[in-house]
N, C-alpha and C. Protein backbone atom coordinates (compact mmCIF):
# COMPACT_ATOMS: atom_id res chain seq x y z
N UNK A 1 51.00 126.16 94.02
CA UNK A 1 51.70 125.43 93.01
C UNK A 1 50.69 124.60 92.22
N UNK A 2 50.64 124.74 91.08
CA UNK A 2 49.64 123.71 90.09
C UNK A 2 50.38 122.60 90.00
N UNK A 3 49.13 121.54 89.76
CA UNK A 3 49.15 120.18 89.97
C UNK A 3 50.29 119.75 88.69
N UNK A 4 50.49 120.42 87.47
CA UNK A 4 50.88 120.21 86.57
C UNK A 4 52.58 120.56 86.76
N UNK A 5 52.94 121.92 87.56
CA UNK A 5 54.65 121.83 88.13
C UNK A 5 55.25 120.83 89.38
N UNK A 6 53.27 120.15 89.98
CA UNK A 6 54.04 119.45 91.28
C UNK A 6 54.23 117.86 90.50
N UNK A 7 53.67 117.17 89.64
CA UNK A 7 53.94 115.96 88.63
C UNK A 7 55.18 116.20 88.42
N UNK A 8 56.07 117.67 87.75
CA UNK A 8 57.16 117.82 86.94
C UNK A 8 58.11 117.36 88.11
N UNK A 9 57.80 117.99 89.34
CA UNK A 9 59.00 118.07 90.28
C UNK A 9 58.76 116.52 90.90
N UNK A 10 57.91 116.12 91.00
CA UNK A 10 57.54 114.70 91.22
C UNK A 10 58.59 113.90 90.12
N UNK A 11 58.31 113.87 89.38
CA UNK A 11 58.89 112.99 87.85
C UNK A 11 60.19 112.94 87.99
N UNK A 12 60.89 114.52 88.23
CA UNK A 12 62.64 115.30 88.60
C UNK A 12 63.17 114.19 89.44
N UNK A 13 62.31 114.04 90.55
CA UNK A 13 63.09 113.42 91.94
C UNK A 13 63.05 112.21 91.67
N UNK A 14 62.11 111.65 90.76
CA UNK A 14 62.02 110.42 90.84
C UNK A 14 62.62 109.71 90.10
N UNK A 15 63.39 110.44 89.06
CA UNK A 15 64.46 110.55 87.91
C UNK A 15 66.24 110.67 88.56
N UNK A 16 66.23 111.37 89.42
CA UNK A 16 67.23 111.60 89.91
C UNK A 16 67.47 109.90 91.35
N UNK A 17 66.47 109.76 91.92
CA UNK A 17 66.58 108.83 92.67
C UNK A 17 66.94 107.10 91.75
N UNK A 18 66.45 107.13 90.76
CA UNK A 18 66.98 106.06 89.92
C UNK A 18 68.06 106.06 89.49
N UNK A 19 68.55 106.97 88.81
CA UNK A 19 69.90 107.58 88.55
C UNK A 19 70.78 107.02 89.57
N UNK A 20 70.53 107.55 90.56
CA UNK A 20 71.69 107.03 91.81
C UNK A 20 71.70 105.96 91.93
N UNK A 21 70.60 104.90 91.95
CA UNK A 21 70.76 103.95 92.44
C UNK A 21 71.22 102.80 91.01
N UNK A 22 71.25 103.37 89.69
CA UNK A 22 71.74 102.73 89.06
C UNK A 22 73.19 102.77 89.19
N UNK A 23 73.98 103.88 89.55
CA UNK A 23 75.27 104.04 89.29
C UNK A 23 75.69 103.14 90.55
N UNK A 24 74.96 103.02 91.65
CA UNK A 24 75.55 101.85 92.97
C UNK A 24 75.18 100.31 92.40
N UNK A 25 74.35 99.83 91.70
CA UNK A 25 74.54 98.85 91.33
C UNK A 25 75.96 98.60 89.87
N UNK A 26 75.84 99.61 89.15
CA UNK A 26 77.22 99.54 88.85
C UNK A 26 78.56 99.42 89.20
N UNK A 27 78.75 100.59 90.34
CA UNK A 27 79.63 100.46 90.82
C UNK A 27 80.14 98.64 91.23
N UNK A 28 79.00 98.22 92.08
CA UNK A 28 79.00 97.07 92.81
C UNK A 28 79.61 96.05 91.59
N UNK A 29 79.26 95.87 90.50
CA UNK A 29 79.47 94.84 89.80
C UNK A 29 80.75 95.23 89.07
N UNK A 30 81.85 96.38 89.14
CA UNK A 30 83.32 96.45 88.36
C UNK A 30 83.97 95.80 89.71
N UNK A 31 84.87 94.43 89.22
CA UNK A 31 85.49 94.01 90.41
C UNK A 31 86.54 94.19 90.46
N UNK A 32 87.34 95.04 91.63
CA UNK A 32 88.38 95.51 92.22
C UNK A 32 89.51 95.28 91.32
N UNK A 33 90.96 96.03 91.18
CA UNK A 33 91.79 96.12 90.63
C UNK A 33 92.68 95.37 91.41
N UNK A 34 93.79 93.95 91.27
CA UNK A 34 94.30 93.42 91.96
C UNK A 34 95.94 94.02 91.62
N UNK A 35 96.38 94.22 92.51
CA UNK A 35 98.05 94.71 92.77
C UNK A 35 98.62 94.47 91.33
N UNK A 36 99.31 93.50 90.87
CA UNK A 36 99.74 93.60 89.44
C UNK A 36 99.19 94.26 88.45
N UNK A 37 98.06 94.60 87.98
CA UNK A 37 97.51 95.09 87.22
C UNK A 37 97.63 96.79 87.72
N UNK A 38 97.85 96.63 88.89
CA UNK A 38 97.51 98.61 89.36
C UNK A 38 99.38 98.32 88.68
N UNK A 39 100.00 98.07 89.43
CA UNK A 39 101.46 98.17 88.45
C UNK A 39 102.03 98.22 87.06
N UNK A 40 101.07 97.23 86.47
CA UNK A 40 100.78 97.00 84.93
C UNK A 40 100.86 98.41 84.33
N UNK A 41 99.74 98.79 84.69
CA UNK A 41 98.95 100.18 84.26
C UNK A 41 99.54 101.19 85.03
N UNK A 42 100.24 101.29 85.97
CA UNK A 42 101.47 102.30 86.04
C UNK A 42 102.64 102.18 84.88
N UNK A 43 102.78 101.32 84.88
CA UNK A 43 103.98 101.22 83.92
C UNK A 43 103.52 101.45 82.46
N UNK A 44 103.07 100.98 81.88
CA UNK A 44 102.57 101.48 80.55
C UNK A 44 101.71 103.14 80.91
N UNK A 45 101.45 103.72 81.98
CA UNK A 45 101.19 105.18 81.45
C UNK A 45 102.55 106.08 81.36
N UNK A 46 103.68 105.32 82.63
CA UNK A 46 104.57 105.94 82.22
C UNK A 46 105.34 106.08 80.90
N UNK A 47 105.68 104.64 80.15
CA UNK A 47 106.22 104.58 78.99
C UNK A 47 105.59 104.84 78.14
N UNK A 48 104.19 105.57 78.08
CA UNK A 48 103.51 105.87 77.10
C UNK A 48 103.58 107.74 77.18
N UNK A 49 103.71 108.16 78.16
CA UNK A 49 104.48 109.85 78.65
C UNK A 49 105.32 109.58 78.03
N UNK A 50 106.59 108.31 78.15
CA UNK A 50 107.89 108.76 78.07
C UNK A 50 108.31 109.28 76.36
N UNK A 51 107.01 107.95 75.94
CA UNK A 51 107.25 107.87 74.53
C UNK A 51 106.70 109.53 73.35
N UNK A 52 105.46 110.03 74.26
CA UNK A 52 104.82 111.44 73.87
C UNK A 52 105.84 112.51 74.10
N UNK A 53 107.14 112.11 74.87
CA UNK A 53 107.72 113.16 74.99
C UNK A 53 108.98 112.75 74.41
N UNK A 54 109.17 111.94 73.09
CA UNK A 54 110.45 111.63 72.60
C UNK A 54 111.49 111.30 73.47
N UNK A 55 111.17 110.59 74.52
CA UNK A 55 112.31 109.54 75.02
C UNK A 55 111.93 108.10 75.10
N UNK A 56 111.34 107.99 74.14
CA UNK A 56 110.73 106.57 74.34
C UNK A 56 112.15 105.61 73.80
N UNK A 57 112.96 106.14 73.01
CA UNK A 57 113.92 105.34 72.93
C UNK A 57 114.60 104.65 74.03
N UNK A 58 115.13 105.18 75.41
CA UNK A 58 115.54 105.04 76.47
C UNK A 58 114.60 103.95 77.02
N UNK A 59 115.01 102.62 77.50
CA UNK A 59 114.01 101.41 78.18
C UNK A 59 114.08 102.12 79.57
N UNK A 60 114.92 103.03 79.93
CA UNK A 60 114.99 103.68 81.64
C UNK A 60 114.05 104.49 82.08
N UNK A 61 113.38 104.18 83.23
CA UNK A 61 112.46 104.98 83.82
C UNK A 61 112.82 106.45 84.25
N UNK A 62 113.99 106.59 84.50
CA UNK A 62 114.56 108.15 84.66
C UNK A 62 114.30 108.97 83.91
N UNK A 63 113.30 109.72 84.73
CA UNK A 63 113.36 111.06 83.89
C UNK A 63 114.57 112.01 84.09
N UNK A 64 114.56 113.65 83.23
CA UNK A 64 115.81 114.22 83.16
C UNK A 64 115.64 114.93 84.28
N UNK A 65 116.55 115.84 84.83
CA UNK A 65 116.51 116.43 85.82
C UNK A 65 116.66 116.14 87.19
N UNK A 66 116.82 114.33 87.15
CA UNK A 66 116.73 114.36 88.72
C UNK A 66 117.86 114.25 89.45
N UNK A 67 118.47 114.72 90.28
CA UNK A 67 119.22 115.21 90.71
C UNK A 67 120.53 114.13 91.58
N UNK A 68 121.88 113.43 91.20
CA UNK A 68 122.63 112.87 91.85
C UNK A 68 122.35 112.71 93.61
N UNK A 69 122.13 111.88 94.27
CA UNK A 69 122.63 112.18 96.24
C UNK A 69 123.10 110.79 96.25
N UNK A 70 123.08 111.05 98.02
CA UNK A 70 124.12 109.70 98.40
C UNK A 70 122.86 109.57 99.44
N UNK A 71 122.64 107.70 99.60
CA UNK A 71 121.96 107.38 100.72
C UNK A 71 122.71 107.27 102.11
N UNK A 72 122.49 107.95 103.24
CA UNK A 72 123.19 107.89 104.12
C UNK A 72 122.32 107.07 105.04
N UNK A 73 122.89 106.06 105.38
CA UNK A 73 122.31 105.35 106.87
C UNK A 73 123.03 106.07 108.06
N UNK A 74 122.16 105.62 109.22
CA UNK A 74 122.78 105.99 110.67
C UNK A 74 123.11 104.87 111.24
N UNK A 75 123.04 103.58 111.07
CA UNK A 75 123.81 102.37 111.81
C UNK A 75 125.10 102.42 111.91
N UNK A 76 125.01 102.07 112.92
CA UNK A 76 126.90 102.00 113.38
C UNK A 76 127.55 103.11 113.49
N UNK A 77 128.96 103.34 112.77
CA UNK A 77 129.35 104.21 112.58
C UNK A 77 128.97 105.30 111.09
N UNK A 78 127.84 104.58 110.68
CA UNK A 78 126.87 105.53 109.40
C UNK A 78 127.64 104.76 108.64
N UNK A 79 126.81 104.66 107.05
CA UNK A 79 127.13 104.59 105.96
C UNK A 79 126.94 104.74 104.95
N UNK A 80 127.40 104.82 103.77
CA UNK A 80 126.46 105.10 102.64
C UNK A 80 126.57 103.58 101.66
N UNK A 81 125.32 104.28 101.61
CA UNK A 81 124.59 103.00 100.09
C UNK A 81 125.49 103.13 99.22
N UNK A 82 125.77 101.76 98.44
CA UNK A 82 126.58 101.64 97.23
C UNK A 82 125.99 100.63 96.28
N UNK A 83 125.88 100.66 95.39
CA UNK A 83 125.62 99.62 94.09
C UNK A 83 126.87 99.51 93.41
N UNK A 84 127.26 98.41 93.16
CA UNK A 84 128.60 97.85 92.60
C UNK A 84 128.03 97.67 91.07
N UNK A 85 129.01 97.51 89.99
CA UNK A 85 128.91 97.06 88.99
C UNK A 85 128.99 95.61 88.72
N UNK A 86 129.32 94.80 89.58
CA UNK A 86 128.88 93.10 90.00
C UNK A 86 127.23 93.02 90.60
N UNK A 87 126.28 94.05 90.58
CA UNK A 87 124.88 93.82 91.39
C UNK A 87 125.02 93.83 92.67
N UNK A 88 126.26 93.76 93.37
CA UNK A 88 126.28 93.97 94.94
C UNK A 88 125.65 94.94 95.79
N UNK A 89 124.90 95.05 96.86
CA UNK A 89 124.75 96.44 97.45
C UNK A 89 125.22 96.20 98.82
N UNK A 90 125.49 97.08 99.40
CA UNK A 90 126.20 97.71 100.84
C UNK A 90 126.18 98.85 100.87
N UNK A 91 127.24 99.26 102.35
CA UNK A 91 127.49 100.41 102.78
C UNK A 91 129.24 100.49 102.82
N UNK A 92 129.65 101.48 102.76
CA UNK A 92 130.65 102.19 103.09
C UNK A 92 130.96 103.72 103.76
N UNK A 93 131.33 103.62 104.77
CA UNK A 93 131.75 104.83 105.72
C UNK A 93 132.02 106.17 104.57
N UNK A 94 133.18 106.18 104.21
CA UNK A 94 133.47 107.60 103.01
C UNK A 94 133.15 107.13 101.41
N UNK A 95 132.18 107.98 101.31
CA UNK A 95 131.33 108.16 100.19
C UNK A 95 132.61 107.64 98.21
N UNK A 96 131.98 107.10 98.01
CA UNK A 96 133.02 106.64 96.54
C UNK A 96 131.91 107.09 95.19
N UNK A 97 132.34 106.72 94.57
CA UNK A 97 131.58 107.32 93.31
C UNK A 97 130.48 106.18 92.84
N UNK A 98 130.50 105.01 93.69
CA UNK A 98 129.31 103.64 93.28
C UNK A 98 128.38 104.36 94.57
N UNK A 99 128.69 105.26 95.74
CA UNK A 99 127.50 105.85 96.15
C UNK A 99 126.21 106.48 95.37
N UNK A 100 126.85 106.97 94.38
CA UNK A 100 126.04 108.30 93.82
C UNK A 100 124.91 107.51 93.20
N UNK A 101 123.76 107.95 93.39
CA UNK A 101 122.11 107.27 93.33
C UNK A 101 121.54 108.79 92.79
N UNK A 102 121.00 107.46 91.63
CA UNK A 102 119.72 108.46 91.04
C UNK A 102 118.24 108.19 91.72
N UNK A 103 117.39 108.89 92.90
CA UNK A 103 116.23 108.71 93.25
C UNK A 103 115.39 109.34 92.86
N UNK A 104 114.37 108.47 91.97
CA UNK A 104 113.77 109.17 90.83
C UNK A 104 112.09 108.83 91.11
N UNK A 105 110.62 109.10 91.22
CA UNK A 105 109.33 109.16 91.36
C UNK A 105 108.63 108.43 90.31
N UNK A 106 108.19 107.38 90.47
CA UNK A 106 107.38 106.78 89.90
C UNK A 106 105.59 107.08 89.84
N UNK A 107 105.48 106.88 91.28
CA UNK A 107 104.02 107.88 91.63
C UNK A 107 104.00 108.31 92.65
N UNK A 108 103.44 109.08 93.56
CA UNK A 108 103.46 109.31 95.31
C UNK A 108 103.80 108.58 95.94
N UNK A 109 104.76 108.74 96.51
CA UNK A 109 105.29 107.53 97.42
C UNK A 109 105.88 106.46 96.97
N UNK A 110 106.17 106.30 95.51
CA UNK A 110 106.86 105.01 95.14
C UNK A 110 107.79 105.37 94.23
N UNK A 111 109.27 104.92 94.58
CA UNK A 111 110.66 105.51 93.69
C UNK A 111 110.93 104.25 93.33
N UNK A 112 112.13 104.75 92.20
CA UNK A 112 113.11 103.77 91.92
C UNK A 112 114.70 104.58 92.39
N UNK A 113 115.83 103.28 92.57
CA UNK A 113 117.07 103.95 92.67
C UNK A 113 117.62 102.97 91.90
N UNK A 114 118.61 104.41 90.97
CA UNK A 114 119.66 103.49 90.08
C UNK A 114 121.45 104.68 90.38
N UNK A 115 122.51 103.22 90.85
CA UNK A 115 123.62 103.91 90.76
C UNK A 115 124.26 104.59 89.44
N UNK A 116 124.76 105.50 89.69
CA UNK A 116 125.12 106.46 88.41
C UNK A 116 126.05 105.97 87.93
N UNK A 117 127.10 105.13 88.90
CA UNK A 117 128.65 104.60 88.18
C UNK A 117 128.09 103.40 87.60
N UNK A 118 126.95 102.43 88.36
CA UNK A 118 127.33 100.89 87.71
C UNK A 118 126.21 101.17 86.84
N UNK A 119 125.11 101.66 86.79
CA UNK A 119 123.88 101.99 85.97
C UNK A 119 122.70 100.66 86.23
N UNK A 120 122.95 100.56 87.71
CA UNK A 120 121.91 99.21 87.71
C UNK A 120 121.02 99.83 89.04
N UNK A 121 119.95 98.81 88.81
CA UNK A 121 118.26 99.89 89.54
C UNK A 121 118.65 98.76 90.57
N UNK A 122 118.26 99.19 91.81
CA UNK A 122 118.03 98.78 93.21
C UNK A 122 116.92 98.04 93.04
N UNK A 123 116.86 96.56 93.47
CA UNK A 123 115.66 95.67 93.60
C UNK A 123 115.42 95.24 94.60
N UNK A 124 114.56 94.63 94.91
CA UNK A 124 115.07 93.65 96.55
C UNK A 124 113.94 92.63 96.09
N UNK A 125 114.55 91.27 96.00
CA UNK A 125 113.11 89.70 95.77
C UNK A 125 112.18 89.80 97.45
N UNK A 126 111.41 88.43 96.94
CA UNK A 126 110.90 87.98 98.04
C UNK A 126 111.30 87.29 99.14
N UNK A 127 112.88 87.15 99.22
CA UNK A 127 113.47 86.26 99.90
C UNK A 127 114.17 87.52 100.76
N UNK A 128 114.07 88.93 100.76
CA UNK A 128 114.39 89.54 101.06
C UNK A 128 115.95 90.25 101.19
N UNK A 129 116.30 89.56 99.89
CA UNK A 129 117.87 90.17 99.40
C UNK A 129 117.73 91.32 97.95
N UNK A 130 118.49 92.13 98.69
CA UNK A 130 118.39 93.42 97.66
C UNK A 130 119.66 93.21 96.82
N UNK A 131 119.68 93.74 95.69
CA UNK A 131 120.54 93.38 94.45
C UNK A 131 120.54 94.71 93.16
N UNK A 132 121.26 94.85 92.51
CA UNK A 132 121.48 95.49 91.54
C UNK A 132 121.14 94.72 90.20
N UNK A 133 120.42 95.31 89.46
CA UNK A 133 119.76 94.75 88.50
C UNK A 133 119.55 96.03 87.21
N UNK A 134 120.23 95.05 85.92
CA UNK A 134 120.05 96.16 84.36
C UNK A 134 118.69 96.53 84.19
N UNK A 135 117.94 95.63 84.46
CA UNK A 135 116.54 96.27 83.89
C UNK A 135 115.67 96.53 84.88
N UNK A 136 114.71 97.58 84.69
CA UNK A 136 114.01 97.84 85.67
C UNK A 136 112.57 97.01 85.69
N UNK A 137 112.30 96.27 87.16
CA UNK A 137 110.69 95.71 86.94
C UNK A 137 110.29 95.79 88.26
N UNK A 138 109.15 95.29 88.43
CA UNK A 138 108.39 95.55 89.67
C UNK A 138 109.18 95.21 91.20
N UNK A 139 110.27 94.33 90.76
CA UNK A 139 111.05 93.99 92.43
C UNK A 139 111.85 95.57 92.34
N UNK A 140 111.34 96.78 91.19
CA UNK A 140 112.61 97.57 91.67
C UNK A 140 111.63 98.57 92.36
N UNK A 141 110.21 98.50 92.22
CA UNK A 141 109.47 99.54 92.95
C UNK A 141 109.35 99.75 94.51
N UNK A 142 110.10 100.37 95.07
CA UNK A 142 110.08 101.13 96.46
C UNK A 142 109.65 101.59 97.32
N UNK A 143 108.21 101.55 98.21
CA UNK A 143 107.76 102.60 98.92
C UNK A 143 108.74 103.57 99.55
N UNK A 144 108.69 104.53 99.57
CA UNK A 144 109.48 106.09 100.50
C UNK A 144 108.63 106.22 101.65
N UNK A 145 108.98 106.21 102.77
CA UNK A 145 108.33 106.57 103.81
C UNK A 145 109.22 107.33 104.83
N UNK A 146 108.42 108.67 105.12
CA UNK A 146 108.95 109.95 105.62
C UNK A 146 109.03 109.11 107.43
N UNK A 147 109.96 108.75 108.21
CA UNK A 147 109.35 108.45 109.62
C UNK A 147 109.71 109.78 110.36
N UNK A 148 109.02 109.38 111.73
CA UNK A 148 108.73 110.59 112.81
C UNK A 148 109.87 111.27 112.84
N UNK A 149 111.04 110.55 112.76
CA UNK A 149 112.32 111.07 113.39
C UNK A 149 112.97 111.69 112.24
N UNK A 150 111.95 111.98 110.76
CA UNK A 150 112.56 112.73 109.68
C UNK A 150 113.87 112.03 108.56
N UNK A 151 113.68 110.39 108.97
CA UNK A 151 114.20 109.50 108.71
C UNK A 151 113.79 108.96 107.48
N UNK A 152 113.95 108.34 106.28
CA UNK A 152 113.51 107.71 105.36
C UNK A 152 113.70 106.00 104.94
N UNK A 153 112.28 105.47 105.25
CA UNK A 153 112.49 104.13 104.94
C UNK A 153 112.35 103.68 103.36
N UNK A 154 112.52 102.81 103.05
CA UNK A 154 112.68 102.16 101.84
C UNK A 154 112.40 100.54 101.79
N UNK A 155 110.86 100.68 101.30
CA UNK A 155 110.68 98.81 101.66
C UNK A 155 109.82 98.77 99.88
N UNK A 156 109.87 97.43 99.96
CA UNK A 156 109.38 96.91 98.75
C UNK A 156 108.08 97.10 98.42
N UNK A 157 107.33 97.37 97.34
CA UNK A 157 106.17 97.46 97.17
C UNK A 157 106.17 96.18 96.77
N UNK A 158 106.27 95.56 95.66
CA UNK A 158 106.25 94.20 95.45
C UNK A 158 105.70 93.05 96.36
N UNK A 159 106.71 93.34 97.61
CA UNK A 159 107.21 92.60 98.82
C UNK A 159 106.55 93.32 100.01
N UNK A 160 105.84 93.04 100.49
CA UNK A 160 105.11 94.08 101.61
C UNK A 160 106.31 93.02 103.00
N UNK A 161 106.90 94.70 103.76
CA UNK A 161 107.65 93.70 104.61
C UNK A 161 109.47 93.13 104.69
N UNK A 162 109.35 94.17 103.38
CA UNK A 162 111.11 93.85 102.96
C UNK A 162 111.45 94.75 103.14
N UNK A 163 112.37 95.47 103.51
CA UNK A 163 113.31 96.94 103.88
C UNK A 163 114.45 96.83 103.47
N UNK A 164 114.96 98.07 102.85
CA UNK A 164 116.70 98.19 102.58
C UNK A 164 116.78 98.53 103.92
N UNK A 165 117.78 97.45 104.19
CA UNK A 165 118.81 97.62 105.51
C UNK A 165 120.54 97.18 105.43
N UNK A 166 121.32 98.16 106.73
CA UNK A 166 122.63 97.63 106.57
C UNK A 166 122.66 97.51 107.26
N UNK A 167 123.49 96.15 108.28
CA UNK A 167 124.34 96.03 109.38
C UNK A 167 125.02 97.39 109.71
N UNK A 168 125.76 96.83 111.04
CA UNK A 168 126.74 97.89 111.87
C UNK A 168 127.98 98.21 111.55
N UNK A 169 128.22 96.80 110.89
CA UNK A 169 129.36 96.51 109.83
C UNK A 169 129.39 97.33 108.48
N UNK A 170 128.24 97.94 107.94
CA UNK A 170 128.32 98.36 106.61
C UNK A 170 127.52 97.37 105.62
N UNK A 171 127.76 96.13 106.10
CA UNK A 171 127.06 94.90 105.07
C UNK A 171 125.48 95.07 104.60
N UNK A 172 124.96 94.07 103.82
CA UNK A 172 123.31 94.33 103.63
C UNK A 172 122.73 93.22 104.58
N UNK A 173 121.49 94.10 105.18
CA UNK A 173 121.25 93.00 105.84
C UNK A 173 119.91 92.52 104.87
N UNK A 174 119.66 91.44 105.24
CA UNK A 174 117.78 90.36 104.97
C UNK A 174 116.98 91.36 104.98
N UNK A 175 116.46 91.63 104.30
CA UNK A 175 115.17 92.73 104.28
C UNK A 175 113.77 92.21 105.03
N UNK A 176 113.59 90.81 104.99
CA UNK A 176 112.66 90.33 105.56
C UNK A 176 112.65 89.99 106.95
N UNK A 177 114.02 90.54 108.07
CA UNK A 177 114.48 90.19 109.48
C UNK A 177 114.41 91.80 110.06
N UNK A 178 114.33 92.71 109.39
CA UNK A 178 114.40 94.14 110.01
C UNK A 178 112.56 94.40 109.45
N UNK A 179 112.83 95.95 111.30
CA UNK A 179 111.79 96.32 111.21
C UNK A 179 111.70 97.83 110.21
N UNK A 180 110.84 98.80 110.40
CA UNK A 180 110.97 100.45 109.87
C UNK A 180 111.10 100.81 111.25
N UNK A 181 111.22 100.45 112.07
CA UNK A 181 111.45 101.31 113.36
C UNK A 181 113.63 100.44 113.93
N UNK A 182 113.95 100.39 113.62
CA UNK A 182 115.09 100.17 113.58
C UNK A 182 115.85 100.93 112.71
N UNK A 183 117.47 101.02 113.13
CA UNK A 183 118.20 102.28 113.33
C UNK A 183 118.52 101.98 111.74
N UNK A 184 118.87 100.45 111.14
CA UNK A 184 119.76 100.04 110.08
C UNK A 184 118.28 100.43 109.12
N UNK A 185 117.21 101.00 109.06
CA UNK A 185 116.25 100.86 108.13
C UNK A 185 116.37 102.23 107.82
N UNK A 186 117.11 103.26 108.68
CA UNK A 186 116.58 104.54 108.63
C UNK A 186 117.89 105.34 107.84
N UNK A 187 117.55 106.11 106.73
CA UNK A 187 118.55 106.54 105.58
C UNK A 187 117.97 108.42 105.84
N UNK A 188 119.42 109.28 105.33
CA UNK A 188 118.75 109.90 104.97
C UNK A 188 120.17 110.85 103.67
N UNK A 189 118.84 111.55 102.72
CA UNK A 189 119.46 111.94 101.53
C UNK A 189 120.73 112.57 102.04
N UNK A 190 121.69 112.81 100.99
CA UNK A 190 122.53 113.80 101.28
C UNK A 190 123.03 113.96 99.67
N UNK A 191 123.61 115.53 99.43
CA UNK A 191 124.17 116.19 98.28
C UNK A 191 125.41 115.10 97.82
N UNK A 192 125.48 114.88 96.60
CA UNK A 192 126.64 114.17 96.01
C UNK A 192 127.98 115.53 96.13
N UNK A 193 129.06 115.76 96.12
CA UNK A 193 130.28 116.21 96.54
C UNK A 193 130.71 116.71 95.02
């Protein structure tokens, strides 16, 4: 090898080794994205889709297509989720037409639900009471979580720690007093009728 291709390959590596180590001092100095802002910037890419695809008129996060079900719990004697047109939520044993829920994808793992009769999105605060609410905002974002037993939980992203839950009774319980491994946390879809 001449002295003149071993300089070139010399120069290559020594080009490439700076390179790297500039992009780690970069990296190091962009400081982390804090929770509101990752939400922020979910929400404006969605309404900025919604708007490229001529539904920007609609303030609703629902896209078309998604499909009516009923939330079924297994507490007690089972029940299903209801949203009232007063913001109320509960359960009731035989399914009524304030069952019927639109569960719709925001990003992997994070939904919204809005009842089809009262037209209000499922929220839950920090105090751990869930509520029906006209407009949609960050108390309405949801984690979905698939559990072992093929069960589906539903806790707050907002709220790390809050769960939709019902009593045995049907009632709502405190989202902030239940676990995801308890019976009143565990829902699962079913076909609207």
């Amino acid at each position: 090898m001449s002295s003149s291709s071993l300089l070139l390959m010399l120069l290559l590596v020594l080009g490439v080794c700076d390179r790297a180590a500039g992009a780690k001092k970069q990296e190091s100095v962009v400081p982390p994205e804090d929770h509101g802002s990752r939400l922020r910037g979910l929400w404006k890419l969605h309404m900025r889709d919604a708007m490229l695809k001529g539904k920007g008129s609609s303030p609703h996060p629902i896209r078309e297509g998604v499909k009516q079900q009923l939330l079924y719990c297994r507490v007690g004697i089972g029940y299903h989720l209801q949203i009232l047109a007063n913001g109320s939520v509960g359960g009731v044993h035989k399914p009524t037409e304030n069952c019927w829920l639109k569960v719709f994808a925001m990003k992997h793992g994070v939904v919204g639900i809005k009842g089809v009769k009262s037209g209000l999105y499922l929220c839950m605060s920090g105090a751990g009471l869930t509520y029906g609410a006209e407009k949609f905002s960050d108390d309405c974002l949801l984690k979905e979580n698939l559990e072992e037993n093929h069960y589906t939980t539903y806790s707050s992203l907002s709220h790390p720690g809050v769960y939709l839950a019902l009593s045995h009774k049907g009632e709502l319980r405190k989202g902030n007093s239940v676990g995801r491994h308890q019976s009143c946390t565990h829902f699962l879809p079913r076909r609207t009728p």
